[in-house]
C-alpha atoms as a PDB file:
ATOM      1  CA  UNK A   1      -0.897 -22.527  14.741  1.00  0.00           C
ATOM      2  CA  UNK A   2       2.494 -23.691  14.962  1.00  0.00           C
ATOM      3  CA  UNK A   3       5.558 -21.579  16.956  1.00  0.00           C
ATOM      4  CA  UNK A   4       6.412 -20.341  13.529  1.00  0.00           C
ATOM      5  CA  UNK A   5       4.179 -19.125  11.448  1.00  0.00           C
ATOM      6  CA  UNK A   6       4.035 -20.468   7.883  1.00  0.00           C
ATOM      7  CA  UNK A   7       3.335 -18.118   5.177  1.00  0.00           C
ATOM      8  CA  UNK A   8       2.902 -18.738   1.354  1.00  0.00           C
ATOM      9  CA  UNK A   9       3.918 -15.888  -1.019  1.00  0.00           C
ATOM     10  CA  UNK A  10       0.768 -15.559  -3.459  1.00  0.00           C
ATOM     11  CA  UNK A  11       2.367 -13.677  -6.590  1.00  0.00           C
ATOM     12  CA  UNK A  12       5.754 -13.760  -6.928  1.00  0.00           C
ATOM     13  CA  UNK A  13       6.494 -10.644  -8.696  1.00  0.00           C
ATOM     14  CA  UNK A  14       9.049  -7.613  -8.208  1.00  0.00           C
ATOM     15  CA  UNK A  15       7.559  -6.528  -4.962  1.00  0.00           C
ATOM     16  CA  UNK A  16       6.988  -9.998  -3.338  1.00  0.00           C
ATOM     17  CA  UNK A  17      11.009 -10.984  -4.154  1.00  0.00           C
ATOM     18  CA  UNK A  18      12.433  -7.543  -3.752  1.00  0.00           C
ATOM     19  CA  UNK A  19      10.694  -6.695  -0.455  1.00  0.00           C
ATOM     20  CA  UNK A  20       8.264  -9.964   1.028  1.00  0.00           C
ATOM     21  CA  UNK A  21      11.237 -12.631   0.498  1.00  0.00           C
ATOM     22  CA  UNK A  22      14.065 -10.734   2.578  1.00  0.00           C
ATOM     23  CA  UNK A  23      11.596  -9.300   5.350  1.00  0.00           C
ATOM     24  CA  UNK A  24       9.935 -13.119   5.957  1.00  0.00           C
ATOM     25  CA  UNK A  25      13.237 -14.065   5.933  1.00  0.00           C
ATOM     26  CA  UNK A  26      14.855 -11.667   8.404  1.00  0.00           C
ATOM     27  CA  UNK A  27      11.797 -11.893  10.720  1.00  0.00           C
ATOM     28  CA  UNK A  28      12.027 -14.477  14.062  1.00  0.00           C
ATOM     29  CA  UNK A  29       9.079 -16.138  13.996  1.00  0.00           C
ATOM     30  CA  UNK A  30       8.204 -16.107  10.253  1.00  0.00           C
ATOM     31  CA  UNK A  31       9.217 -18.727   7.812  1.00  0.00           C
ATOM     32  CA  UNK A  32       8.304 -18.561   3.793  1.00  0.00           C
ATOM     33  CA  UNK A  33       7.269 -22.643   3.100  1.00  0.00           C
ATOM     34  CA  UNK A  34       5.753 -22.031  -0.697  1.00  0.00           C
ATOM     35  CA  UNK A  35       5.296 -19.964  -2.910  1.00  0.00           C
ATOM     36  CA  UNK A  36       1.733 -19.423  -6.025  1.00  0.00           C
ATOM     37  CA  UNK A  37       2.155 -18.069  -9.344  1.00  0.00           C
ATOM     38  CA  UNK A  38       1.209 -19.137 -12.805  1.00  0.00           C
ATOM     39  CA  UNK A  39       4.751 -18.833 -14.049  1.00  0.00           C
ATOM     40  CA  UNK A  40       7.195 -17.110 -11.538  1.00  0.00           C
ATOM     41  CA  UNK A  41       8.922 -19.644  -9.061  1.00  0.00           C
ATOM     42  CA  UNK A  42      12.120 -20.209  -6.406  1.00  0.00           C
ATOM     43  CA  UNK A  43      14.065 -23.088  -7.364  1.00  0.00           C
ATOM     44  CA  UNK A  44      14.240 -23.579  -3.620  1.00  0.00           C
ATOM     45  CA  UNK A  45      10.563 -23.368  -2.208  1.00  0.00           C
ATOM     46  CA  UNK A  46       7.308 -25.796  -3.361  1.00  0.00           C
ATOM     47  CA  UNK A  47       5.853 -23.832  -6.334  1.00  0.00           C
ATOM     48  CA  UNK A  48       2.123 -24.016  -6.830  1.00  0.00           C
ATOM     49  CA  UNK A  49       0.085 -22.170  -9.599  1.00  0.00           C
ATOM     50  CA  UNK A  50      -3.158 -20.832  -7.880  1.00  0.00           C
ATOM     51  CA  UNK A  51      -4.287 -21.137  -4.373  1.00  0.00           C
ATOM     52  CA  UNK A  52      -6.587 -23.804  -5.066  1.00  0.00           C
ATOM     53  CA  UNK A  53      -3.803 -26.358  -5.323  1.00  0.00           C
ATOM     54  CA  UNK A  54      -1.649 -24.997  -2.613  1.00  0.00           C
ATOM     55  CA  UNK A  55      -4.327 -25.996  -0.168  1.00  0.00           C
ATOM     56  CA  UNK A  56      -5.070 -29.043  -1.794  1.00  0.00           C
ATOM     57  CA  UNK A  57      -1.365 -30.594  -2.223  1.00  0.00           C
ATOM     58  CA  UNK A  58       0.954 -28.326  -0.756  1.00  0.00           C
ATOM     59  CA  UNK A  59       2.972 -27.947   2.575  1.00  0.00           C
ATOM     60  CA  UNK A  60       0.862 -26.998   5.596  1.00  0.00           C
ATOM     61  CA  UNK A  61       0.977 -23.041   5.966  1.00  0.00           C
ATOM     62  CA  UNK A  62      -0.715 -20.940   8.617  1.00  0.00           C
ATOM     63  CA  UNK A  63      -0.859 -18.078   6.615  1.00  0.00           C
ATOM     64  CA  UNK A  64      -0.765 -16.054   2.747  1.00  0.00           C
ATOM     65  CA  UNK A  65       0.544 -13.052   1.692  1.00  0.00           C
ATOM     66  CA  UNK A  66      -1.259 -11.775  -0.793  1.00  0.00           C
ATOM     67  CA  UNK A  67       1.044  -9.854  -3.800  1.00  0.00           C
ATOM     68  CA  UNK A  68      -1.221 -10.244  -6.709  1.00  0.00           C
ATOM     69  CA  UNK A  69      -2.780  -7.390  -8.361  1.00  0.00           C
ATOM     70  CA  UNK A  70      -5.691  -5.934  -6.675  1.00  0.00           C
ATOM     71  CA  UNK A  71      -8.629  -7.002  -8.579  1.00  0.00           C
ATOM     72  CA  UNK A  72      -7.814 -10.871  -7.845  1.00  0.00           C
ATOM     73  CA  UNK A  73      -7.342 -10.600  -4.030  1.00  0.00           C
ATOM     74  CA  UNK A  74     -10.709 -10.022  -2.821  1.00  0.00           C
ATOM     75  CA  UNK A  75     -11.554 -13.391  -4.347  1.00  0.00           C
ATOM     76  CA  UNK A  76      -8.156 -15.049  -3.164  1.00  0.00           C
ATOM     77  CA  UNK A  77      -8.243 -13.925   0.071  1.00  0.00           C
ATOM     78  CA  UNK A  78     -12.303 -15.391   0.683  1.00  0.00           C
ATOM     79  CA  UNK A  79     -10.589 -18.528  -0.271  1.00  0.00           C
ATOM     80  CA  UNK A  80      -7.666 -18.438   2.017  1.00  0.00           C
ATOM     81  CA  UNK A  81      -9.963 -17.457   5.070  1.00  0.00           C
ATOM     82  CA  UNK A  82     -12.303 -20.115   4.805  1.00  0.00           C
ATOM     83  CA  UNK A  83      -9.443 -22.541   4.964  1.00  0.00           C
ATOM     84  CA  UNK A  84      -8.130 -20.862   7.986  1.00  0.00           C
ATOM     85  CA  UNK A  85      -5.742 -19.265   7.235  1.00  0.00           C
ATOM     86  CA  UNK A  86      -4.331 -15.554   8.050  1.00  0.00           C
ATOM     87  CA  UNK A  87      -4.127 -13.171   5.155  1.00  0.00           C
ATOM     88  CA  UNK A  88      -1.686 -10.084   4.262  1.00  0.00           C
ATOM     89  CA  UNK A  89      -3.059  -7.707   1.826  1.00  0.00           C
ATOM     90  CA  UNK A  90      -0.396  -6.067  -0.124  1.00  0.00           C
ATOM     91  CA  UNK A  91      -1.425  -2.300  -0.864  1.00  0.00           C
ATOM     92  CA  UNK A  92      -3.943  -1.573  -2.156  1.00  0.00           C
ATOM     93  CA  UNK A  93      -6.116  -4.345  -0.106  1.00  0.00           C
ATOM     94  CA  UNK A  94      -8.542  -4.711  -3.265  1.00  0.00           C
ATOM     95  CA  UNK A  95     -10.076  -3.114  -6.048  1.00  0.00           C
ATOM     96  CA  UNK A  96     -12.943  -1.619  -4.302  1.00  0.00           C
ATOM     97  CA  UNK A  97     -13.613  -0.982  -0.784  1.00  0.00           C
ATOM     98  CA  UNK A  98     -17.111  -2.038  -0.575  1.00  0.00           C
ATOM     99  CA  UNK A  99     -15.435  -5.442  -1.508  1.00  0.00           C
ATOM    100  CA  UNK A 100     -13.099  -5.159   2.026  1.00  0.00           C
ATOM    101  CA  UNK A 101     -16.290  -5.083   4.799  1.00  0.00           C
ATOM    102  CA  UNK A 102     -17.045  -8.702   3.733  1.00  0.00           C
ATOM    103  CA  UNK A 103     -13.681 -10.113   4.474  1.00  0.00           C
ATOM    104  CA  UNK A 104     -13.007  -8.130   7.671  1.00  0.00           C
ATOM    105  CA  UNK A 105     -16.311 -10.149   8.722  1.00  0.00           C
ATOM    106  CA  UNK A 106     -14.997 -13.365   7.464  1.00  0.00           C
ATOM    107  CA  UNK A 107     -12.020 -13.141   9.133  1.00  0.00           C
ATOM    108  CA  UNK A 108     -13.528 -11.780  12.647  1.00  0.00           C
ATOM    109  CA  UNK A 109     -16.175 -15.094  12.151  1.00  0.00           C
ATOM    110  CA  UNK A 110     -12.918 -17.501  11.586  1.00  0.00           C
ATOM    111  CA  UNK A 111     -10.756 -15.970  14.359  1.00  0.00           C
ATOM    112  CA  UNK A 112      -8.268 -15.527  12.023  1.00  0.00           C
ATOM    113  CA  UNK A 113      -6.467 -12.276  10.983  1.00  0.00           C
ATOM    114  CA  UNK A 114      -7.134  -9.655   7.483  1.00  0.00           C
ATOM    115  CA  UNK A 115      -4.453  -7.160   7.476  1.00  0.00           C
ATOM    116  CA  UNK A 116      -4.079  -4.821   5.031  1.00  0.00           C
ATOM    117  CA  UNK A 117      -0.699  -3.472   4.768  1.00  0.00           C
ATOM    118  CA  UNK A 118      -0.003   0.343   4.275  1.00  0.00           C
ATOM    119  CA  UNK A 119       3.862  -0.048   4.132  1.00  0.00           C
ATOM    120  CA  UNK A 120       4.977   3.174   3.450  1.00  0.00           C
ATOM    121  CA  UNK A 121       3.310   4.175   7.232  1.00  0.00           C
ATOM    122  CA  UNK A 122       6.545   2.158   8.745  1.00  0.00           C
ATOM    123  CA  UNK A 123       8.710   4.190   7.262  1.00  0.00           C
ATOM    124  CA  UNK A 124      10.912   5.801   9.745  1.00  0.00           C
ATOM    125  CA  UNK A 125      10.497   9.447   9.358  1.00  0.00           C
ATOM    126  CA  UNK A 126       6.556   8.941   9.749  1.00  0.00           C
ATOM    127  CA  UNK A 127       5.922   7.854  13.214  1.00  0.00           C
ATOM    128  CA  UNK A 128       8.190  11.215  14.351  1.00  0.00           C
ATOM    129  CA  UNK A 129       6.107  13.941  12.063  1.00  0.00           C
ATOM    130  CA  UNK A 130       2.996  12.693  13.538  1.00  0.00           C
ATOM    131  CA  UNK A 131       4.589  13.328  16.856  1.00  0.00           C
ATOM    132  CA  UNK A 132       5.931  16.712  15.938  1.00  0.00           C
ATOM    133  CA  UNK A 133       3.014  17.512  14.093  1.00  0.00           C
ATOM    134  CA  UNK A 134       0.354  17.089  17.369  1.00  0.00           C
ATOM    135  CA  UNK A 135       2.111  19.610  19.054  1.00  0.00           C
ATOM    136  CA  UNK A 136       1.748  22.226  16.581  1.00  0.00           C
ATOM    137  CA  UNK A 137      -1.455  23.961  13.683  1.00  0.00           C
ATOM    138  CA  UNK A 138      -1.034  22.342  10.862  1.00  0.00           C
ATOM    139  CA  UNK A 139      -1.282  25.568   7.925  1.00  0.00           C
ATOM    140  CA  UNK A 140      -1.244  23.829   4.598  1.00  0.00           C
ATOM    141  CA  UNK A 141       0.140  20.383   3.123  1.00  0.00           C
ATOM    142  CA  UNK A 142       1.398  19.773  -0.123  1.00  0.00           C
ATOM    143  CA  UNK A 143       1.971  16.292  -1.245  1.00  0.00           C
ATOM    144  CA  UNK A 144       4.174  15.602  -4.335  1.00  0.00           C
ATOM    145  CA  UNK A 145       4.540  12.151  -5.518  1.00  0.00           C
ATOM    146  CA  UNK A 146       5.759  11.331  -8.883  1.00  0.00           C
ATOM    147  CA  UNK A 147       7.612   8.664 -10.187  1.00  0.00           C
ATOM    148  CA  UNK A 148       8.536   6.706 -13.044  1.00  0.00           C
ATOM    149  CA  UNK A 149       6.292   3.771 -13.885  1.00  0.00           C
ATOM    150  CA  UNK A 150       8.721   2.129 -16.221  1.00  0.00           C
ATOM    151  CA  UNK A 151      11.320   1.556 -13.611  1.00  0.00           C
ATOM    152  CA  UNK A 152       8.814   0.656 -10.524  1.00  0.00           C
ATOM    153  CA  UNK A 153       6.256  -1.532 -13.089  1.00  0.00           C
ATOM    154  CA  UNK A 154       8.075  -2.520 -16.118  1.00  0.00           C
ATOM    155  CA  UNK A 155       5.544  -4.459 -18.310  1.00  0.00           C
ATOM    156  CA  UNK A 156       2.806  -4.436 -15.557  1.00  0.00           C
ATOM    157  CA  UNK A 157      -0.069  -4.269 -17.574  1.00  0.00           C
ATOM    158  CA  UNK A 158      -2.593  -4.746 -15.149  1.00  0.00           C
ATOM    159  CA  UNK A 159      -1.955  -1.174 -13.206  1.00  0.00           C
ATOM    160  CA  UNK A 160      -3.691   0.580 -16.285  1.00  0.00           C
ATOM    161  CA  UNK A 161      -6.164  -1.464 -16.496  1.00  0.00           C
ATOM    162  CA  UNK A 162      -9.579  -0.936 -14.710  1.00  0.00           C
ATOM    163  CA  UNK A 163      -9.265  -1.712 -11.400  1.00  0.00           C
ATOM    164  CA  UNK A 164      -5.645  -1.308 -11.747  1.00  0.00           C
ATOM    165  CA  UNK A 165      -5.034   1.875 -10.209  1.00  0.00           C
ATOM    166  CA  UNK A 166      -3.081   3.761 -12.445  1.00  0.00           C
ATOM    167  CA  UNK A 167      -0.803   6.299 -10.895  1.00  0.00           C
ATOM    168  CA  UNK A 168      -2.660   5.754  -7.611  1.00  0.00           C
ATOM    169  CA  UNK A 169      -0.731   3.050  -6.735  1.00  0.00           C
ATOM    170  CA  UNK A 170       2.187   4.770  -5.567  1.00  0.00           C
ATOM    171  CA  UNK A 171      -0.301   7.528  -4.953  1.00  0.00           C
ATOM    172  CA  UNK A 172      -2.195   5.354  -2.343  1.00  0.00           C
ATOM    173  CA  UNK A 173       1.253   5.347  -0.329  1.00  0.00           C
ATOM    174  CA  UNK A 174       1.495   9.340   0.150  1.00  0.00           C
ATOM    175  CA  UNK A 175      -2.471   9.044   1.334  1.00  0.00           C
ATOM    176  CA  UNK A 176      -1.740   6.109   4.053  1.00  0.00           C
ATOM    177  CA  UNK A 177       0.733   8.626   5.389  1.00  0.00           C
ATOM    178  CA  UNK A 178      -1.587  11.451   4.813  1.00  0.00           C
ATOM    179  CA  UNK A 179      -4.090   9.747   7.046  1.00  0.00           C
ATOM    180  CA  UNK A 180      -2.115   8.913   9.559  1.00  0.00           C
ATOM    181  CA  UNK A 181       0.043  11.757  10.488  1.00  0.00           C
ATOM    182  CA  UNK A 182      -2.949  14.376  10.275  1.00  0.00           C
ATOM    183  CA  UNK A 183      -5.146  15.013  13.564  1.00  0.00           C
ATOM    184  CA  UNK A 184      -8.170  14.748  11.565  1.00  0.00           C
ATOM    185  CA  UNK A 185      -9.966  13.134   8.597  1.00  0.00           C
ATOM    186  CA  UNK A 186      -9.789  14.414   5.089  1.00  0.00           C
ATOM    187  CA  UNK A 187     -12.187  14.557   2.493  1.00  0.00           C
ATOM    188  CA  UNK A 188     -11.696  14.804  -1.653  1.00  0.00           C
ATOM    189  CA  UNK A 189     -12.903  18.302  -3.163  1.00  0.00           C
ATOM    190  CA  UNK A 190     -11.495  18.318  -6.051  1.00  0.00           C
ATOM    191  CA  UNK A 191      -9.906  15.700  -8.209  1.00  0.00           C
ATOM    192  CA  UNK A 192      -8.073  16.034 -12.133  1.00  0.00           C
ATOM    193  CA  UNK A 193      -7.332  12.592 -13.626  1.00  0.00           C
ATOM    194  CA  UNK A 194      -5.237  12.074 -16.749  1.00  0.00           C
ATOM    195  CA  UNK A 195      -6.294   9.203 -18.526  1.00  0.00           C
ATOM    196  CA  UNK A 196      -3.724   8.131 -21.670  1.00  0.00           C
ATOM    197  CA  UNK A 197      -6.245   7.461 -24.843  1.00  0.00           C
ATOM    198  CA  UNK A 198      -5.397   3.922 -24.777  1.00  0.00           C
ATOM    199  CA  UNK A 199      -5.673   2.645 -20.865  1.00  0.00           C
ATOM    200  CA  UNK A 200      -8.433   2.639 -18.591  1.00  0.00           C
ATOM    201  CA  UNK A 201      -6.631   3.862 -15.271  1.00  0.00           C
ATOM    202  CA  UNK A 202      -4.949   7.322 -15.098  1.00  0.00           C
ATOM    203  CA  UNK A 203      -1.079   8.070 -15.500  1.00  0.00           C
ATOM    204  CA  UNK A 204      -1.639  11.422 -13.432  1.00  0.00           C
ATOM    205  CA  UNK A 205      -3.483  13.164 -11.007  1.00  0.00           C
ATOM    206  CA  UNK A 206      -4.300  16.839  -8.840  1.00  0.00           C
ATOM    207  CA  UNK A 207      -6.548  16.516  -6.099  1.00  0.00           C
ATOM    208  CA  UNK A 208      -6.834  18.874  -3.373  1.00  0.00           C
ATOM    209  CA  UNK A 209      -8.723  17.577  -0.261  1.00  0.00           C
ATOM    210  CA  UNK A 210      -9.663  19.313   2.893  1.00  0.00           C
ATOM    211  CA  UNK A 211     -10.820  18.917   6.356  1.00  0.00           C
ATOM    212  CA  UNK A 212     -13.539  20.005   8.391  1.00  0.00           C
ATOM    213  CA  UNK A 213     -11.453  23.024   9.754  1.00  0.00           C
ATOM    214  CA  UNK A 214     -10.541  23.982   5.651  1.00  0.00           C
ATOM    215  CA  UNK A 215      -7.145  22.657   5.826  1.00  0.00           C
ATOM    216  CA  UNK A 216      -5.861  22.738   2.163  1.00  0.00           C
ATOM    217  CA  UNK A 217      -4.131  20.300   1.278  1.00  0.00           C
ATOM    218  CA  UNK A 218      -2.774  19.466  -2.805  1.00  0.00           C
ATOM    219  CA  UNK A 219      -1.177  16.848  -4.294  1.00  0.00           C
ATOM    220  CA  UNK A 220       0.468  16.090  -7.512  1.00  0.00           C
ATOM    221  CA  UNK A 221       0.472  12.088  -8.713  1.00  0.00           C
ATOM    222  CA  UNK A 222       2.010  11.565 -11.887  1.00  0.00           C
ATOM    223  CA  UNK A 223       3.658   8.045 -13.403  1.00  0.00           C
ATOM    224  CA  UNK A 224       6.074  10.202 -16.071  1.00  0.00           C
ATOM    225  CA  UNK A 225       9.144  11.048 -13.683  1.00  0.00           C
ATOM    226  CA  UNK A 226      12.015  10.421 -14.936  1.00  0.00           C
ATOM    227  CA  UNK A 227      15.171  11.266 -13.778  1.00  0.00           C
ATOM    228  CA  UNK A 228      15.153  11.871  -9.615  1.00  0.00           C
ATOM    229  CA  UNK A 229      12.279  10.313  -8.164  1.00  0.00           C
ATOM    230  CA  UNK A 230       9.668  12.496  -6.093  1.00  0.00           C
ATOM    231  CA  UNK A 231       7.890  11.238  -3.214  1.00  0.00           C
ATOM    232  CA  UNK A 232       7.607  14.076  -0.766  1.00  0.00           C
ATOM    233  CA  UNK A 233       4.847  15.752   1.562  1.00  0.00           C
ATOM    234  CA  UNK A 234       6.053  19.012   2.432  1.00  0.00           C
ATOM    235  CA  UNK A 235       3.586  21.119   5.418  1.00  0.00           C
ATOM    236  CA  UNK A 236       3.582  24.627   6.417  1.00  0.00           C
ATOM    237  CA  UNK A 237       2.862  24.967  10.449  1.00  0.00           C
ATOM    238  CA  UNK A 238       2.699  27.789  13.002  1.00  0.00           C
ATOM    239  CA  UNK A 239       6.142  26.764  14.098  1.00  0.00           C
ATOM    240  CA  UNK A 240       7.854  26.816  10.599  1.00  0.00           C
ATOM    241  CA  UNK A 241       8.153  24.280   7.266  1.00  0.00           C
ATOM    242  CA  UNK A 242       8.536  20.480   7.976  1.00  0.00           C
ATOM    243  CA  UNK A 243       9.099  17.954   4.880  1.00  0.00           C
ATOM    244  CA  UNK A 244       8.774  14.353   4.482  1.00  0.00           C
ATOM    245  CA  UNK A 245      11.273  13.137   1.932  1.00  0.00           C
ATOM    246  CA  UNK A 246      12.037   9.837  -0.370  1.00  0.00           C
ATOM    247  CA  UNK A 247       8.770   8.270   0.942  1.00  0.00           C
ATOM    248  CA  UNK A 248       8.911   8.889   4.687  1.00  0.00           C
ATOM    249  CA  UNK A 249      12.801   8.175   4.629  1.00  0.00           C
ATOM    250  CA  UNK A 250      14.111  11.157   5.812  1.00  0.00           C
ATOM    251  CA  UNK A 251      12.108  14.140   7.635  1.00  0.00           C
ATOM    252  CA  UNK A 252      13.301  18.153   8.127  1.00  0.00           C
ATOM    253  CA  UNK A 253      11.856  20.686  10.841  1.00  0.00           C
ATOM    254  CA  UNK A 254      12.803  23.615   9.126  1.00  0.00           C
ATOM    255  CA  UNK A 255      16.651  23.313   8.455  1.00  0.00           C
ATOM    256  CA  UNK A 256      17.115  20.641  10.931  1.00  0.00           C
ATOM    257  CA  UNK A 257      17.696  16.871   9.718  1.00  0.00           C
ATOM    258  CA  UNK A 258      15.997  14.977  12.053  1.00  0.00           C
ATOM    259  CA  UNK A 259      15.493  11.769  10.726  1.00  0.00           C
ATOM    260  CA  UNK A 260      17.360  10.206   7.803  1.00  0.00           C
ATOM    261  CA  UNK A 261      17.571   6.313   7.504  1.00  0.00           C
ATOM    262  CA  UNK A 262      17.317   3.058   5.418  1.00  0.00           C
ATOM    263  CA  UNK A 263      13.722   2.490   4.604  1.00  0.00           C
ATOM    264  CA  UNK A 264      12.812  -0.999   6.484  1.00  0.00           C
ATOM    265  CA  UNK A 265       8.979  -1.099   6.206  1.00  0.00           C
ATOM    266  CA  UNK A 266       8.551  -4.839   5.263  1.00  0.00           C
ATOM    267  CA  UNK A 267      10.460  -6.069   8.208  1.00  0.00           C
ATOM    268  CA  UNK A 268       8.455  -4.299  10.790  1.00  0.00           C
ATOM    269  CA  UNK A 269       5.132  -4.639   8.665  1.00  0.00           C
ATOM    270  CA  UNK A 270       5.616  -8.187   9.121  1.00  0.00           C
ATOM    271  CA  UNK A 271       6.516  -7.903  12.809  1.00  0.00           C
ATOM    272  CA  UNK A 272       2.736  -6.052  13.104  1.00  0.00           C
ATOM    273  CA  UNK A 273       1.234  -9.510  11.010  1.00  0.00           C
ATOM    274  CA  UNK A 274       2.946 -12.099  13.787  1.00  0.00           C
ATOM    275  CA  UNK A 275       1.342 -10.306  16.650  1.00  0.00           C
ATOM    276  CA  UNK A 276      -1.962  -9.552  14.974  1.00  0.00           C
ATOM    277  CA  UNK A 277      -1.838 -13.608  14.279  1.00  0.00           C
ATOM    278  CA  UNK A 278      -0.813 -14.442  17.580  1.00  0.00           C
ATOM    279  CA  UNK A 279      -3.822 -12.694  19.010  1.00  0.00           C
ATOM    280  CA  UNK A 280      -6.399 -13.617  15.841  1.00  0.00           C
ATOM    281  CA  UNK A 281      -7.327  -9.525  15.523  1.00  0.00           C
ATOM    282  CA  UNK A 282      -7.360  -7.659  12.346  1.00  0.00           C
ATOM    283  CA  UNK A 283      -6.115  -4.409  11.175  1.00  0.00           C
ATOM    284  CA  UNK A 284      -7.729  -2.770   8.166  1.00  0.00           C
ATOM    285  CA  UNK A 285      -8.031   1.076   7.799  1.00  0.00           C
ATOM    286  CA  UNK A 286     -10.075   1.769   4.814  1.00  0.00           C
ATOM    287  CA  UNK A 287      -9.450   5.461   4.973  1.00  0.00           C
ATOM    288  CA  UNK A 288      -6.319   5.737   2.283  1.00  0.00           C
ATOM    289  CA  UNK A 289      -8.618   3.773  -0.710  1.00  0.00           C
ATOM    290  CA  UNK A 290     -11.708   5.551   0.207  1.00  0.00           C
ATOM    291  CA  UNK A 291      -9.928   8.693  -0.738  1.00  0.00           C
ATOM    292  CA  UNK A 292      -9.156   7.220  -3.881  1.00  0.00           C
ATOM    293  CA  UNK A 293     -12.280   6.126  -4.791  1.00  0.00           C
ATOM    294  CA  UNK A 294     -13.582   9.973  -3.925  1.00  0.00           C
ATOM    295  CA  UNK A 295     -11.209  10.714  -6.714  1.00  0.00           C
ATOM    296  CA  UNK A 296     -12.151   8.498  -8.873  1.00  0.00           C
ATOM    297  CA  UNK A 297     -16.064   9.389  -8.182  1.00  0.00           C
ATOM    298  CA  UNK A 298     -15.038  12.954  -8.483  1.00  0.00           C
ATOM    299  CA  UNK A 299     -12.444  13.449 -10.658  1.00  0.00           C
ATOM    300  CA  UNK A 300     -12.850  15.621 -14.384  1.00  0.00           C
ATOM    301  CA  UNK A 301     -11.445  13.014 -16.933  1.00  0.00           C
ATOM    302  CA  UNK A 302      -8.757  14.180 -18.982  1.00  0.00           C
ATOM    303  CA  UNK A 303      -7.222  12.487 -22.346  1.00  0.00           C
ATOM    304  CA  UNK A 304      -3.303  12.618 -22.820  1.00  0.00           C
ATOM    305  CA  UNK A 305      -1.387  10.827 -24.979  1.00  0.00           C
ATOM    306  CA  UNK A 306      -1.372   7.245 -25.251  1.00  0.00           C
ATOM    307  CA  UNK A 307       1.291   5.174 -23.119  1.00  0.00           C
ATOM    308  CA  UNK A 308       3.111   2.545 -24.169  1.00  0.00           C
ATOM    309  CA  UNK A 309       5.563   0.495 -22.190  1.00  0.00           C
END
């Protein structure tokens, strides 16, 4: 691998030039050479339309980052390992997660690295609640994440289709927190899923999830926000309320601001994919899409009205 490592941009939609672009770009060490997509392009980077003929005709890269929805990246990202190269999974890593333990083997057999890339866990409230919360008993948590899915995916068909995710998407980014603020695992118990009559993933969704103490914990998922934006875990402990606000931006002990900043997550994900590189290891935690596949698995089906975008 070359002193810099070169990374390819595999789907080049909002996320990829709203958050991948800047963050490659502001990181020492990292430099964007191309860029695949059937249609979407820079007018200042080599533009290739699948993977396929990246490898065959394009620049020489060290590594893809992989921004295409999940149910093409399990396939993409077999491809880009056997070349040799590193792979970034955007969230969520695939459409499955039985589909995951084949490519963490590929990628241990090829020395190269499979990272799957929880963002919203480098936000920078998140790293000081699980602090605060290991010194105290956690009571109850209460997640609420809604948001509106015409703003965030305009036109995105492919979220309500199967495989797609649905509301889960943003959902999955409350549950990578979840997971890794908590002392202990969770487990589903309960899951509602709203389903519009005319789409195969669900707009909404209640769960409530537990763990093997009987910690409750609920949480509200739904795609038809409008207005303010809701992305909030909110948990009762021995020691008083603490909340996690605007996706891990800003966090509260009780009445007490204690952290309230920019959200930087790409910049510092991609910090975390240079030195897994430079040392060939991996890093993917399965435990966020397992929880949404025990939703899916247990989750009462529920028709609401159609959506159209």
């Amino acid at each position: 691998m070359s002193e810099v490592l070169r990374i390819a941009i595999v789907g080049f939609g909002e996320i990829a030039r709203r958050q991948h672009v800047p963050a490659i770009a502001n990181t020492a060490g990292a430099a964007l050479v191309a860029v695949v997509d059937p249609a979407k392009s820079p007018a200042d980077l080599p533009h290739f339309r699948d993977l396929e003929e990246l490898l065959r005709n394009g620049p020489e890269i060290d590594a893809v980052a992989l921004c295409t929805p999940p149910q093409v990246r399990r396939a993409q990202a077999t491809t880009a390992l056997a070349a040799g190269k590193h792979v970034l999974l955007e969230k969520p890593p695939g459409a499955t997660v039985a589909e995951l333990t084949p490519l963490i083997a590929a990628a241990q057999q090829a020395g190269r690295t499979l990272f799957a890339t929880w963002h919203s866990r480098y936000a920078p409230a998140v790293e000081p609640i699980k602090h605060l919360l290991a010194l105290r008993k956690i009571l109850k948590v209460t997640i609420i994440w809604k948001e509106d899915v015409r703003v965030w995916h305009p036109g995105q068909a492919w979220i309500f289709e199967a495989g797609g995710f649905g509301v889960f998407d943003p959902g999955i980014n409350a549950l990578s927190i979840l997971t890794h603020i908590l002392p202990r695992p969770v487990f589903v118990r309960r899951a509602e899923l709203a389903f519009p009559s005319n789409r195969d993933a669900p707009i909404a969704a209640e769960l409530e999830f537990s763990d093997c103490n009987g910690l409750p914990v609920h949480a509200e998922f739904d795609f038809r926000q409008t207005g303010p934006q809701s992305w909030d875990i909110l948990i009762e402990t021995d020691a008083g309320p603490v909340a996690l606000s605007k996706g891990g931006a800003q966090l509260r002990d009780g009445d007490r601001l204690i952290v309230d900043s920019a959200k930087e997550e790409y910049p510092a994900l991609y910090r975390r994919f240079l030195a897994l590189a430079s040392e060939g290891k991996s890093d993917v935690d399965l435990a966020p899409l397992q929880l949404v596949a025990d939703s899916f698995m247990l989750g009462r089906r529920r028709a609401v009205e159609p959506f159209e975008d």
